[in-house]
PDB file of N, CA and C in Angstrom:
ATOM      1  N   UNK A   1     103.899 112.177  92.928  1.00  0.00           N
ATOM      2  CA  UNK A   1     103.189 112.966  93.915  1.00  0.00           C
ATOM      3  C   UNK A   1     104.216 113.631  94.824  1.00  0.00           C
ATOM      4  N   UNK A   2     103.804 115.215  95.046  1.00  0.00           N
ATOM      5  CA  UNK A   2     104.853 115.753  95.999  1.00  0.00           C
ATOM      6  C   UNK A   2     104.360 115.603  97.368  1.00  0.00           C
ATOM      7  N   UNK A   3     105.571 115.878  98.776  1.00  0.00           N
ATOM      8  CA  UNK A   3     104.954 115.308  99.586  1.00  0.00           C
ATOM      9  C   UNK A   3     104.710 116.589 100.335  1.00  0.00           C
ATOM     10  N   UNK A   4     103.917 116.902 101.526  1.00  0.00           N
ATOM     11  CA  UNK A   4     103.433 118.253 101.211  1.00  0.00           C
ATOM     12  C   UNK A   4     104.375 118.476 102.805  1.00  0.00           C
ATOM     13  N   UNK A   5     103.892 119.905 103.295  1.00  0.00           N
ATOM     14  CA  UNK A   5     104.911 119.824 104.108  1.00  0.00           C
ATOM     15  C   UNK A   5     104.305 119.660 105.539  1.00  0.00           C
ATOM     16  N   UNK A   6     102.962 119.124 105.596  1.00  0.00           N
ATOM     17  CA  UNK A   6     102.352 118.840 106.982  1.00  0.00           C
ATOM     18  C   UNK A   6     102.339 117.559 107.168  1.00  0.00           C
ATOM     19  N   UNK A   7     103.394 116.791 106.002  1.00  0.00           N
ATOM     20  CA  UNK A   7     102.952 115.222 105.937  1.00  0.00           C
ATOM     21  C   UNK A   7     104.206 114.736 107.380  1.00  0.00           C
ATOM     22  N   UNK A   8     104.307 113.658 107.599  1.00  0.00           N
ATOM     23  CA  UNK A   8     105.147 113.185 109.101  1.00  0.00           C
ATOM     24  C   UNK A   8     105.876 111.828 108.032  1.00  0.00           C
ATOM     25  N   UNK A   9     107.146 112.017 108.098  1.00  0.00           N
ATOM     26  CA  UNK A   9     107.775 110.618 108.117  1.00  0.00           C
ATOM     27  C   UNK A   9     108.086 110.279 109.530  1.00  0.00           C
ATOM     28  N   UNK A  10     107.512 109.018 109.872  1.00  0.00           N
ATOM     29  CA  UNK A  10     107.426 108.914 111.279  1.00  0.00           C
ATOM     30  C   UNK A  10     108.851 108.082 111.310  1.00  0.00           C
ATOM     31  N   UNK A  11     109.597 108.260 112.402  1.00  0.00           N
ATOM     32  CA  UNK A  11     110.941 108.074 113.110  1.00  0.00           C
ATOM     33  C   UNK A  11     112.369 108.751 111.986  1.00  0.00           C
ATOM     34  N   UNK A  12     111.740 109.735 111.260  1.00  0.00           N
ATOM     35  CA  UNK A  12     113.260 110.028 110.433  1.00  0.00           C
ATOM     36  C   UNK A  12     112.562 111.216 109.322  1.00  0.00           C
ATOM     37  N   UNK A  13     113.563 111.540 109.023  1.00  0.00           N
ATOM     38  CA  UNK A  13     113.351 112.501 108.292  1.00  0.00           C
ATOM     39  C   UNK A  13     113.176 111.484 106.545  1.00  0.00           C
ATOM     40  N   UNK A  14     112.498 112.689 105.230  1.00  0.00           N
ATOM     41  CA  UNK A  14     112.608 111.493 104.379  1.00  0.00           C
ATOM     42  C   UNK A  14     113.773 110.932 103.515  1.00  0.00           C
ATOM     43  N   UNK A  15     115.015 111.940 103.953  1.00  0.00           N
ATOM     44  CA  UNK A  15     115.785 111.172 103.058  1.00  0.00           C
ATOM     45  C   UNK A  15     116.671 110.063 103.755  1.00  0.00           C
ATOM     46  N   UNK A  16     116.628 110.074 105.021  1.00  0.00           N
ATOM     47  CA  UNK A  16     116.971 108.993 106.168  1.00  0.00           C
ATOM     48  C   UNK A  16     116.321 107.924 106.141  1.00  0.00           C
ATOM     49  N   UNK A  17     115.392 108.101 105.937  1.00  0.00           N
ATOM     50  CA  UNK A  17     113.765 106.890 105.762  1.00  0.00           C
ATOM     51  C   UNK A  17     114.356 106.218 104.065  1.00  0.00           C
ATOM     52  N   UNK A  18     114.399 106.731 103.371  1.00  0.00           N
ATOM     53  CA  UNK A  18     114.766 106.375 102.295  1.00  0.00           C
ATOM     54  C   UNK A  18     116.076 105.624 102.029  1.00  0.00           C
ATOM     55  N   UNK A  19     116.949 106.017 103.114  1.00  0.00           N
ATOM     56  CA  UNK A  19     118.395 105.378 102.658  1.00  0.00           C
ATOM     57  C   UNK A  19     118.377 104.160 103.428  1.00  0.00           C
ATOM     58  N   UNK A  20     117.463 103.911 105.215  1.00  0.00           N
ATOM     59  CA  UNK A  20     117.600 102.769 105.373  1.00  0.00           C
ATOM     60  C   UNK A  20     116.831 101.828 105.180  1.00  0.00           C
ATOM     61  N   UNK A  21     115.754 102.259 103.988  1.00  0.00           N
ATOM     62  CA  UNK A  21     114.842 101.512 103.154  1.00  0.00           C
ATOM     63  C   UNK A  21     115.471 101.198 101.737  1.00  0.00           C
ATOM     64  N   UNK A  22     116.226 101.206 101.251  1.00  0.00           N
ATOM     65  CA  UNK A  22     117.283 100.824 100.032  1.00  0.00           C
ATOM     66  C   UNK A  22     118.376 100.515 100.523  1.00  0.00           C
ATOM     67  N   UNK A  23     118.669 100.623 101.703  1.00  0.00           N
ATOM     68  CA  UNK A  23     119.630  99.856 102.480  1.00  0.00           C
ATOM     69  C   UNK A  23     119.431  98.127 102.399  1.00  0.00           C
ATOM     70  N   UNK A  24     117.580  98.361 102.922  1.00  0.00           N
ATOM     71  CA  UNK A  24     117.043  97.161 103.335  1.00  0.00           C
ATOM     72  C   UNK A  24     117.091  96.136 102.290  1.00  0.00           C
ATOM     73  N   UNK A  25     116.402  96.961 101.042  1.00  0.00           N
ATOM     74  CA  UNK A  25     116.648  96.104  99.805  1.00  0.00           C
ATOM     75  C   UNK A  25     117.552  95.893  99.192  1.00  0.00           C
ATOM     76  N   UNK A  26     118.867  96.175  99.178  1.00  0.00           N
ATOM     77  CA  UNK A  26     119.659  96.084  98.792  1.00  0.00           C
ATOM     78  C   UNK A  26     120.305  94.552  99.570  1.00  0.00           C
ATOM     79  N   UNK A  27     120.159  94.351 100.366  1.00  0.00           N
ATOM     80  CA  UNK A  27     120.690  93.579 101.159  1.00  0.00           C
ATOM     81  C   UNK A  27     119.806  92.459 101.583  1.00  0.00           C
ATOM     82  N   UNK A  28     118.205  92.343 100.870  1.00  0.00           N
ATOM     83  CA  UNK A  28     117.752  91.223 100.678  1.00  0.00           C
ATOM     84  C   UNK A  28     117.629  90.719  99.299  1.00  0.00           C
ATOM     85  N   UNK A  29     118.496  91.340  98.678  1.00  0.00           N
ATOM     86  CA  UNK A  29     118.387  91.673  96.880  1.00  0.00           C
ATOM     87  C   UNK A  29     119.860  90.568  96.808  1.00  0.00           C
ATOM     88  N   UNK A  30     120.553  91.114  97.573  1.00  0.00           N
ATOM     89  CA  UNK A  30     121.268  90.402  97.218  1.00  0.00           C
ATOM     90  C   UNK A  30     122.146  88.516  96.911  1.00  0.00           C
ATOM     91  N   UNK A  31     122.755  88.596  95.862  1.00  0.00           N
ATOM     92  CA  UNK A  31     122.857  87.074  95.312  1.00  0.00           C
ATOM     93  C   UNK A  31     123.335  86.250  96.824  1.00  0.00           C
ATOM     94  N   UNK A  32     123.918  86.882  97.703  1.00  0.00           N
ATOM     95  CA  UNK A  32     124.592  85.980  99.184  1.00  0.00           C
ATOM     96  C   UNK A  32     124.611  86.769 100.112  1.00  0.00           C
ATOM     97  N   UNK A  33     124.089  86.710 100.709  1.00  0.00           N
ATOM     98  CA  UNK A  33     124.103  86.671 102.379  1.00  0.00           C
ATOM     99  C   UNK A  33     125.177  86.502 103.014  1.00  0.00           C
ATOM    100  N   UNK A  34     126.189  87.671 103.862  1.00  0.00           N
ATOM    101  CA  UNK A  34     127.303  87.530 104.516  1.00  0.00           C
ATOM    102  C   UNK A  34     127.184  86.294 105.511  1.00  0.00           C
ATOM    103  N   UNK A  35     128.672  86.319 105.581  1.00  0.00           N
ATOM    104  CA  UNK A  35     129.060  85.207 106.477  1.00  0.00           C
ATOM    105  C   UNK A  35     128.934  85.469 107.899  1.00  0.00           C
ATOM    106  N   UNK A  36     128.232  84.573 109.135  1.00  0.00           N
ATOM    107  CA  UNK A  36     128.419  85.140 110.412  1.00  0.00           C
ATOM    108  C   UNK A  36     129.611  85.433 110.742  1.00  0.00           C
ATOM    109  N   UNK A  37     130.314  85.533 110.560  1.00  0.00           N
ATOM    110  CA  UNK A  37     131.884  85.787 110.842  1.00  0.00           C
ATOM    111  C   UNK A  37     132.546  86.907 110.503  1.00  0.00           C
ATOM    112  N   UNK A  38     131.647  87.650 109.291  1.00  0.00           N
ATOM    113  CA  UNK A  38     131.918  88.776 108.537  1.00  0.00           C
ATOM    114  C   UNK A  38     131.050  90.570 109.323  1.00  0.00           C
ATOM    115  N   UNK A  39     129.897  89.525 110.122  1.00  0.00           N
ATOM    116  CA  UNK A  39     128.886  90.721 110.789  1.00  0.00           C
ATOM    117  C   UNK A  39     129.792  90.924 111.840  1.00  0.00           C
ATOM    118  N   UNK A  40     130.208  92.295 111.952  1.00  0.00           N
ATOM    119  CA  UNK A  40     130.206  93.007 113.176  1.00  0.00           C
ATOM    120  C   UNK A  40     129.923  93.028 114.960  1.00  0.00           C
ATOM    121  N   UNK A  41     128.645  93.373 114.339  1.00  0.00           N
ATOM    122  CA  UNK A  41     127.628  93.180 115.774  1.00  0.00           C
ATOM    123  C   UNK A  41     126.999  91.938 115.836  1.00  0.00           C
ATOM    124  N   UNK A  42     126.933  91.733 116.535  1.00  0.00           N
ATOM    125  CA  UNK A  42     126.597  90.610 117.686  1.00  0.00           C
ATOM    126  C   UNK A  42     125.145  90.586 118.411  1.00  0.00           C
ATOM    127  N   UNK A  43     124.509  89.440 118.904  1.00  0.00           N
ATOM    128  CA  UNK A  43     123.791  89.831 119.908  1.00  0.00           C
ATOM    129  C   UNK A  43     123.276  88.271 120.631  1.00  0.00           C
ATOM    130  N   UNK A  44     123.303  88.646 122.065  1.00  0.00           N
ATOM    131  CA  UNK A  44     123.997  87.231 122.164  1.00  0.00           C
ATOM    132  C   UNK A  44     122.549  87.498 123.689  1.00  0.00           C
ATOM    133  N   UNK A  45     121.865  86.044 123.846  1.00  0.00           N
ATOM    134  CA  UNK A  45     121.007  85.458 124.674  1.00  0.00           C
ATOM    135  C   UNK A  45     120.079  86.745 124.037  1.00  0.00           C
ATOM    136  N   UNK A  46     119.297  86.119 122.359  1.00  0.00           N
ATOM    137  CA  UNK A  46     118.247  86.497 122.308  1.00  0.00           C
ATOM    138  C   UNK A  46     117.142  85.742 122.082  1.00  0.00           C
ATOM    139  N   UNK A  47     116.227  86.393 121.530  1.00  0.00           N
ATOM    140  CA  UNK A  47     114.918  85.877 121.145  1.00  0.00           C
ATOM    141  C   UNK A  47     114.194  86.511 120.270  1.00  0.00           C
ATOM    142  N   UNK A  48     113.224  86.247 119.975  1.00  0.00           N
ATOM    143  CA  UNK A  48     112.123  86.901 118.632  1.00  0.00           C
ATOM    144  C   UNK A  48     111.134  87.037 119.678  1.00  0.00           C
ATOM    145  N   UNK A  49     110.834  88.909 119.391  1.00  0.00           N
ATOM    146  CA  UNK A  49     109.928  89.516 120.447  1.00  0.00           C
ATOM    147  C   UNK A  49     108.750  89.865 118.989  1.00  0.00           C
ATOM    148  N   UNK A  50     108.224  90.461 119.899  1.00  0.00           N
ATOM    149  CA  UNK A  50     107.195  91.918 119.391  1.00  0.00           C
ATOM    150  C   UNK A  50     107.326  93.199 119.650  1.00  0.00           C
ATOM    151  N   UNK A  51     107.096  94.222 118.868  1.00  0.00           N
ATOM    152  CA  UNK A  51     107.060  95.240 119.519  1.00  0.00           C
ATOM    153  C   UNK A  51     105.735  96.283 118.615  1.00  0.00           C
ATOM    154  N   UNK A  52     105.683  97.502 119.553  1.00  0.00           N
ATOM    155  CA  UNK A  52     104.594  98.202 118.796  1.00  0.00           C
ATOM    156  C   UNK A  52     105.094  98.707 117.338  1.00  0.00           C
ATOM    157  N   UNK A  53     104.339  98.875 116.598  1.00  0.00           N
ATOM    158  CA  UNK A  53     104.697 100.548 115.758  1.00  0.00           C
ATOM    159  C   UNK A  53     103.497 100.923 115.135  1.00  0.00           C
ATOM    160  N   UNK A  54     103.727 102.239 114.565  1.00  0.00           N
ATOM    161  CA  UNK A  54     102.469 102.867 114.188  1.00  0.00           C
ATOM    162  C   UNK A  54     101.909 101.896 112.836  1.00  0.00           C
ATOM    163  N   UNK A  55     100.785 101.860 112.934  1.00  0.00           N
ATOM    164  CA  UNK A  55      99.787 101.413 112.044  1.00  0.00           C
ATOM    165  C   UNK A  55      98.461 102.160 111.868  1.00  0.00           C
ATOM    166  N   UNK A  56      97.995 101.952 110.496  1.00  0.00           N
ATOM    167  CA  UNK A  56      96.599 102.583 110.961  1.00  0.00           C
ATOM    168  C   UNK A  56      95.492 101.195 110.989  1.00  0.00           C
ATOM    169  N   UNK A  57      94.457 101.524 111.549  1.00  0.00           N
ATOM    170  CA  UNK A  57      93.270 100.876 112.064  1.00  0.00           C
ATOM    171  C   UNK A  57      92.243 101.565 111.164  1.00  0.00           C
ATOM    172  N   UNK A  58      91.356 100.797 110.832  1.00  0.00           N
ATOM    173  CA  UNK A  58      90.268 101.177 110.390  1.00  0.00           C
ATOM    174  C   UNK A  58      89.315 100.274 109.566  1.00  0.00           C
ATOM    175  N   UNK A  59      88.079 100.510 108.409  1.00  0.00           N
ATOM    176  CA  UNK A  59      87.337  99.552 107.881  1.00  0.00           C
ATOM    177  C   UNK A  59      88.287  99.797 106.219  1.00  0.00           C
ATOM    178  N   UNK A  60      88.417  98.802 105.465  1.00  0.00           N
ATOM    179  CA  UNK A  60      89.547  99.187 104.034  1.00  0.00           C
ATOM    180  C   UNK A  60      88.248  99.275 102.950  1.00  0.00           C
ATOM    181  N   UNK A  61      88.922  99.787 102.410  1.00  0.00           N
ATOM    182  CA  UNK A  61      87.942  99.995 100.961  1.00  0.00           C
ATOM    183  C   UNK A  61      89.062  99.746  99.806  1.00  0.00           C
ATOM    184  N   UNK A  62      88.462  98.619  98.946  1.00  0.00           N
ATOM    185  CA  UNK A  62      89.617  98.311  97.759  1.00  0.00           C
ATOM    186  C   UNK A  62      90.952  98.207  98.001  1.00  0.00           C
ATOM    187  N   UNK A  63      91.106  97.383  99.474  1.00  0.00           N
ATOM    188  CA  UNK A  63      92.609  96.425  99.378  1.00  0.00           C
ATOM    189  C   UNK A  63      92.066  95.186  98.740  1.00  0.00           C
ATOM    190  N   UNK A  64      93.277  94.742  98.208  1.00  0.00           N
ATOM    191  CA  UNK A  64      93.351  93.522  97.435  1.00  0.00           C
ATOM    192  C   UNK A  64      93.346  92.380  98.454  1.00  0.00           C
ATOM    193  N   UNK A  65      93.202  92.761  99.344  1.00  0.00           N
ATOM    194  CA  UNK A  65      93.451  91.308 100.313  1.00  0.00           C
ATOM    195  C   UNK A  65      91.784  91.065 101.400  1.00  0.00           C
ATOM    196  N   UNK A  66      91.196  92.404 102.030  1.00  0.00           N
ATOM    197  CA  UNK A  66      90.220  92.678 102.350  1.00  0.00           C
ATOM    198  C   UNK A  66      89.105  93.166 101.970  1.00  0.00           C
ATOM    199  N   UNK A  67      87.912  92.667 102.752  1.00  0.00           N
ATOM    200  CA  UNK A  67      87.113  92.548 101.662  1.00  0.00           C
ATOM    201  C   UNK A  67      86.074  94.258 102.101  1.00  0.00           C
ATOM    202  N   UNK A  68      85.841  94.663 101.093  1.00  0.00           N
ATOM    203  CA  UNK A  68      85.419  96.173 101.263  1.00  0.00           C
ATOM    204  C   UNK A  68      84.641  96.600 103.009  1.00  0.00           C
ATOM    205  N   UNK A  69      85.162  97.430 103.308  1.00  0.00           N
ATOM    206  CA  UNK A  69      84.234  97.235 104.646  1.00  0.00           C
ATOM    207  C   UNK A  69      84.615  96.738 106.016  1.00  0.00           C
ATOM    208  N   UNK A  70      85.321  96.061 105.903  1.00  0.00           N
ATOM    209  CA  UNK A  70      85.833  95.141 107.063  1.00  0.00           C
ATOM    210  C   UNK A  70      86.583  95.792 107.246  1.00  0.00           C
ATOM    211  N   UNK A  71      87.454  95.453 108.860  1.00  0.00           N
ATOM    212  CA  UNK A  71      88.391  95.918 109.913  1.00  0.00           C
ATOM    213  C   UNK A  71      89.515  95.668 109.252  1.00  0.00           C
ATOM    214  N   UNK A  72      90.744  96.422 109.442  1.00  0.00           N
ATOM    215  CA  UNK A  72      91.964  95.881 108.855  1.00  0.00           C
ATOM    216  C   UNK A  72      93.218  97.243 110.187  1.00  0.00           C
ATOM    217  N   UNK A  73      94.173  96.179 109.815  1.00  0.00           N
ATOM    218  CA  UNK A  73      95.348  96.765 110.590  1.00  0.00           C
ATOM    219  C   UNK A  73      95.939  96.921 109.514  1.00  0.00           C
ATOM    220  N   UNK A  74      96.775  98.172 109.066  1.00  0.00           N
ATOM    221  CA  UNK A  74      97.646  97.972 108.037  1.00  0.00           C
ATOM    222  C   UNK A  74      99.136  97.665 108.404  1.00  0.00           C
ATOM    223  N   UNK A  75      99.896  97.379 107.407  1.00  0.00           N
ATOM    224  CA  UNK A  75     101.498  96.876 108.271  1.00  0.00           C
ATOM    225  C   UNK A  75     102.053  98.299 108.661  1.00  0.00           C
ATOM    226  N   UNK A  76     103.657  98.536 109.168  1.00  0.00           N
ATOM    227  CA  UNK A  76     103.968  99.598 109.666  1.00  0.00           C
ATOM    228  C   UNK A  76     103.711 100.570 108.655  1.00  0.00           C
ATOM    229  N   UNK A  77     103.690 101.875 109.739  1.00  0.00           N
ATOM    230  CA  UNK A  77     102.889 103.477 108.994  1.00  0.00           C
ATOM    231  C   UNK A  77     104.155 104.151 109.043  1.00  0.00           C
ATOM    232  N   UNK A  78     104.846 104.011 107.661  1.00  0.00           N
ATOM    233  CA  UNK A  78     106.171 105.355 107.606  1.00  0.00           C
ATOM    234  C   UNK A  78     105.584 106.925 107.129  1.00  0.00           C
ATOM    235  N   UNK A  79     104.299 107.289 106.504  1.00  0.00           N
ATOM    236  CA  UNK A  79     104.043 108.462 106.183  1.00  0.00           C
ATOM    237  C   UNK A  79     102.942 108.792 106.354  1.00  0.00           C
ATOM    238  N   UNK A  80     102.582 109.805 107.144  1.00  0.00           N
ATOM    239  CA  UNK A  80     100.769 110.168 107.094  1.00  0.00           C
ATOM    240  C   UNK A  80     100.546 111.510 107.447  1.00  0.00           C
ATOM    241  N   UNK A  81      99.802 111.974 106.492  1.00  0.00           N
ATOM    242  CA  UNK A  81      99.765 112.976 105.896  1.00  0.00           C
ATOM    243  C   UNK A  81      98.103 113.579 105.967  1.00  0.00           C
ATOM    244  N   UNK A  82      97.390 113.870 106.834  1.00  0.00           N
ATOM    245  CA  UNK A  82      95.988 113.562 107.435  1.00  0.00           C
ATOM    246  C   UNK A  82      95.320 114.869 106.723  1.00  0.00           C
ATOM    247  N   UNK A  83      96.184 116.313 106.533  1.00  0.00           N
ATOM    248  CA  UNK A  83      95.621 117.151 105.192  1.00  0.00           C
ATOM    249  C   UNK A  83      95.825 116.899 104.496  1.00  0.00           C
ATOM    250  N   UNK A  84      96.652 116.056 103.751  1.00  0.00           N
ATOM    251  CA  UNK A  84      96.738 115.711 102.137  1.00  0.00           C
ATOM    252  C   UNK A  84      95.439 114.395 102.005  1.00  0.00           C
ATOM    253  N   UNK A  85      95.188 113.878 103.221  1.00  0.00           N
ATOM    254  CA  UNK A  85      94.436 113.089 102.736  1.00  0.00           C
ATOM    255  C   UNK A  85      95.181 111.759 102.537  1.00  0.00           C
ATOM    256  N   UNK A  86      96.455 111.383 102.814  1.00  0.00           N
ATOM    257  CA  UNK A  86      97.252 110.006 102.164  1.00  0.00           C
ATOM    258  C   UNK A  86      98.362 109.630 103.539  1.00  0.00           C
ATOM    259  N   UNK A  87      98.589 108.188 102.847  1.00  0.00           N
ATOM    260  CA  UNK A  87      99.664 107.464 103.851  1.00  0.00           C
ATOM    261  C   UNK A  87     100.064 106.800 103.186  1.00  0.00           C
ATOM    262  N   UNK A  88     101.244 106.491 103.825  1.00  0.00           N
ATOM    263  CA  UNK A  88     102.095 105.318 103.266  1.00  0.00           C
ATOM    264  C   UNK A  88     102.558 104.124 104.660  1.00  0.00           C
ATOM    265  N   UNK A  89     102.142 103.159 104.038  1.00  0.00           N
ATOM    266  CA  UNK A  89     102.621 102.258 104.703  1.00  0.00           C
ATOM    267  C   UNK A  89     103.817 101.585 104.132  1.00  0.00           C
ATOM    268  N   UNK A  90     104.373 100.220 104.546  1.00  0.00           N
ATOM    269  CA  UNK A  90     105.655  99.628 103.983  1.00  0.00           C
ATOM    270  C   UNK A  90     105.063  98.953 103.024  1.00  0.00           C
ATOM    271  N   UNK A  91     103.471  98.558 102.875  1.00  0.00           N
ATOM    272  CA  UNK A  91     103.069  97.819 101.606  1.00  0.00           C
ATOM    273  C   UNK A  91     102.216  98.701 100.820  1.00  0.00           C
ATOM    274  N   UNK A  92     101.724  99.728 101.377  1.00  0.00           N
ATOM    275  CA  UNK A  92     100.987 100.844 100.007  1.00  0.00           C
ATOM    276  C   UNK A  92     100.978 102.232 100.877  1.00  0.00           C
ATOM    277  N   UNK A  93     100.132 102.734  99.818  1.00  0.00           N
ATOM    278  CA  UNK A  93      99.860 104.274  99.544  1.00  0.00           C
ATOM    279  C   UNK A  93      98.251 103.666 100.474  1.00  0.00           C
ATOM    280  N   UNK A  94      97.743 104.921 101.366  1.00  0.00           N
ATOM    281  CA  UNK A  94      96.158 104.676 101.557  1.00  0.00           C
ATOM    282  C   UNK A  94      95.915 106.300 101.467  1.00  0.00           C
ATOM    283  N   UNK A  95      94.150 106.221 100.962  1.00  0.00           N
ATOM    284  CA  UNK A  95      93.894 107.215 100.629  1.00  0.00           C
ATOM    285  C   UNK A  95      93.059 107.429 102.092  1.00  0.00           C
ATOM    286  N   UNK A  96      92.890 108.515 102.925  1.00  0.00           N
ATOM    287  CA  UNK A  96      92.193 108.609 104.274  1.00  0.00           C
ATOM    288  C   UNK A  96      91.077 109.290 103.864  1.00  0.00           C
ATOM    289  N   UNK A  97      89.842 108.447 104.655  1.00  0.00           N
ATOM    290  CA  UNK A  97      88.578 109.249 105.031  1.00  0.00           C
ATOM    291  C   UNK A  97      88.461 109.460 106.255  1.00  0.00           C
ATOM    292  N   UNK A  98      87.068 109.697 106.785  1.00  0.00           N
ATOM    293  CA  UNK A  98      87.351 110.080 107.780  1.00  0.00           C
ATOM    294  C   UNK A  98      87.715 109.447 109.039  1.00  0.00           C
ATOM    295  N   UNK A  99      88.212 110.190 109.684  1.00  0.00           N
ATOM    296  CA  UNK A  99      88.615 109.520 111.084  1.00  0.00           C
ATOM    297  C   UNK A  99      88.106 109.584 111.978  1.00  0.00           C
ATOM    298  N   UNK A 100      88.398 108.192 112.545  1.00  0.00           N
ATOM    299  CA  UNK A 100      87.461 107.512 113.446  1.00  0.00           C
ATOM    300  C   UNK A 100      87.164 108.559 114.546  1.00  0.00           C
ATOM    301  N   UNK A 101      88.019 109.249 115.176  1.00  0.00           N
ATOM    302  CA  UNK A 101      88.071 110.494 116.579  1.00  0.00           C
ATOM    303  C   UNK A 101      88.719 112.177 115.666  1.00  0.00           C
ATOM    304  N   UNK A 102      87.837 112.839 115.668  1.00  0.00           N
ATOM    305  CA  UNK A 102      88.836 114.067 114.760  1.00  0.00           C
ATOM    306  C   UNK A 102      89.265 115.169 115.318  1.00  0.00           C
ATOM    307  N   UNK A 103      89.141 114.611 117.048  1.00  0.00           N
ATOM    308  CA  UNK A 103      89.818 115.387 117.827  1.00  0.00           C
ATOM    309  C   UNK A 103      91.523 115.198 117.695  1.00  0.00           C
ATOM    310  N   UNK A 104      91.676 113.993 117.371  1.00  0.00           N
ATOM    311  CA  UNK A 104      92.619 113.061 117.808  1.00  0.00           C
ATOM    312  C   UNK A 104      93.945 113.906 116.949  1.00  0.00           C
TER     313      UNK A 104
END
């Protein structure tokens, strides 16, 4: 599928989106895990937060996990594309109906 040109890779352009997404896998792919001693950066008096990012909201139709109908958050939203009709999240492709506000 081509991606059209009103679609949004949200925080990057797509071949930026792409390199630090095969970045990602590459480096949980791999057979060992560097040594702390070998990382660079640092980060020192932290913690495990939260933070926002885009998702979509809505009722799912034919996810494998939810059941037709029901509310669902999807995980983060890297592509959405609201005239093509499609998105991408980090775990699928969604096909969009309509939206909830179509002012919005």
């Amino acid at each position: 599928m081509r991606a059209t040109q009103n679609g949004i890779f949200l925080g990057d352009d797509r071949r930026a989106l792409l390199a630090k997404l095969q970045s990602l896998v590459t480096d949980l792919a791999a057979p060992d895990f560097p040594h702390a001693s070998s990382i660079p950066v640092m980060i020192d008096n932290w913690k495990v937060g939260r933070r926002e990012v885009p998702c979509l909201l809505g009722n799912a139709f034919g996810h494998p996990n939810i059941l037709d109908g029901h509310a669902s958050i999807s995980s983060e939203l890297f592509y959405f594309d609201p005239e093509g009709g499609i998105a991408r999240t980090i775990s699928r492709w969604y096909r969009l109906g309509t939206p909830s506000n179509p002012q919005i």
